[in-house]
Protein backbone atom coordinates (compact mmCIF):
# COMPACT_ATOMS: atom_id res chain seq x y z
CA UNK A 1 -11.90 -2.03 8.99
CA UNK A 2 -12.65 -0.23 5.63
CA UNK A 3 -10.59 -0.30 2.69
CA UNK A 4 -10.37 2.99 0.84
CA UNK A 5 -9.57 3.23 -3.16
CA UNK A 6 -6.17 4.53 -3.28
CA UNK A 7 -3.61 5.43 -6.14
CA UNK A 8 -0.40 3.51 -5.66
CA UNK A 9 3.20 4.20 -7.53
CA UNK A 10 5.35 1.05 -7.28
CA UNK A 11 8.67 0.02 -8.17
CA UNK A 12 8.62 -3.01 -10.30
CA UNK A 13 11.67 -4.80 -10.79
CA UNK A 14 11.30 -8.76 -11.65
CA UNK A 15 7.28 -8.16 -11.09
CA UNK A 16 4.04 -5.99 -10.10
CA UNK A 17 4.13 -5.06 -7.11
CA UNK A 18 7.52 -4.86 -6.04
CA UNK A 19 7.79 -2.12 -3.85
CA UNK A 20 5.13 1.23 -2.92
CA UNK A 21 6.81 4.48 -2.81
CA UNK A 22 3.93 7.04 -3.34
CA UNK A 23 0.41 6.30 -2.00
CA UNK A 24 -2.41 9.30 -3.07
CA UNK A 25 -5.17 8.72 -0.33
CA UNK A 26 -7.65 10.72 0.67
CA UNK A 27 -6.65 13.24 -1.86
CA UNK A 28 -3.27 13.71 -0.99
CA UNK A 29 0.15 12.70 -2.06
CA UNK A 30 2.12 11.15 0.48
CA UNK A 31 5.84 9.13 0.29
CA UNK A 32 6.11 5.53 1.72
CA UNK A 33 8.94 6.07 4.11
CA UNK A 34 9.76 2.03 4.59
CA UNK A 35 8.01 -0.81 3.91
CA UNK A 36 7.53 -2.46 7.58
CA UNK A 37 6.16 -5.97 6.10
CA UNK A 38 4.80 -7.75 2.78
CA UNK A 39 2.74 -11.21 2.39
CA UNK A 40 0.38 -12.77 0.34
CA UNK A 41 -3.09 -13.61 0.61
CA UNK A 42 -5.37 -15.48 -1.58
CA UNK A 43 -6.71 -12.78 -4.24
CA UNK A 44 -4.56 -10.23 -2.76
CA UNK A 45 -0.80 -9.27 -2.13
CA UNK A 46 -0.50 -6.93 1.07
CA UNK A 47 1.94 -4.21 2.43
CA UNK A 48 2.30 -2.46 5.59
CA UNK A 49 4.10 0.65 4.93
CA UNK A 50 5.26 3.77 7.11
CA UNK A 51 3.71 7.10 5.60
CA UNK A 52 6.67 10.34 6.27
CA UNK A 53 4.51 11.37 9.39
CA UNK A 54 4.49 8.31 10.70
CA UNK A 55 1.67 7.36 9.85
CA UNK A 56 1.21 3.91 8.84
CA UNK A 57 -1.15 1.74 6.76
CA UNK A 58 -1.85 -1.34 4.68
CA UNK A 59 -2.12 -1.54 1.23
CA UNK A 60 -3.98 -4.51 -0.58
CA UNK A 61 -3.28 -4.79 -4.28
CA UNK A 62 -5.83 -6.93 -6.11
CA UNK A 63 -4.65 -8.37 -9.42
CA UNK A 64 -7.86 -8.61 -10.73
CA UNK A 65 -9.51 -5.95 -11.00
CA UNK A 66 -5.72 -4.18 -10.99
CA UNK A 67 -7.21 -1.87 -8.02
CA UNK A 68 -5.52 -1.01 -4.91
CA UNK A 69 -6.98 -0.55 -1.52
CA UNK A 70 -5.68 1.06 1.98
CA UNK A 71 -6.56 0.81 5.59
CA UNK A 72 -5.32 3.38 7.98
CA UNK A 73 -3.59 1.04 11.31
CA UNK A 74 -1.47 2.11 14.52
CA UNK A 75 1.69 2.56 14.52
CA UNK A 76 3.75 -0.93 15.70
């Protein structure tokens, strides 16, 4: 499992991250279509979001460095 550098537009309401809604991976611009799942991990806070295509994959954002990351996963 690699993570790949991705570009990551976010709602932020009360705080940062709130919600993803455009991911640019791999060179292309591509709308989150639903948020499937969201938890924390130590260092990191993690999505797993549904791509229109239905594609799906995992975004990690990292606080510090403010950097986010993607893995491409199946489909649930």
């Amino acid at each position: 499992m690699i993570e790949e550098m991705v570009e990551v537009a976010c709602y932020a309401g009360g705080r940062y991250p709130e919600r993803p809604q455009r991911v640019t991976w791999r060179g292309e611009e591509h709308e989150v279509e639903s948020v499937e799942s969201e938890w924390q991990e130590p260092r990191r806070r993690c999505f797993l979001v549904r791509l229109k295509g239905e594609r799906f994959l995992q975004l990690y954002y990292y606080e510090r460095p403010d950097r986010w990351t993607a893995v491409e996963v199946g489909g649930e």
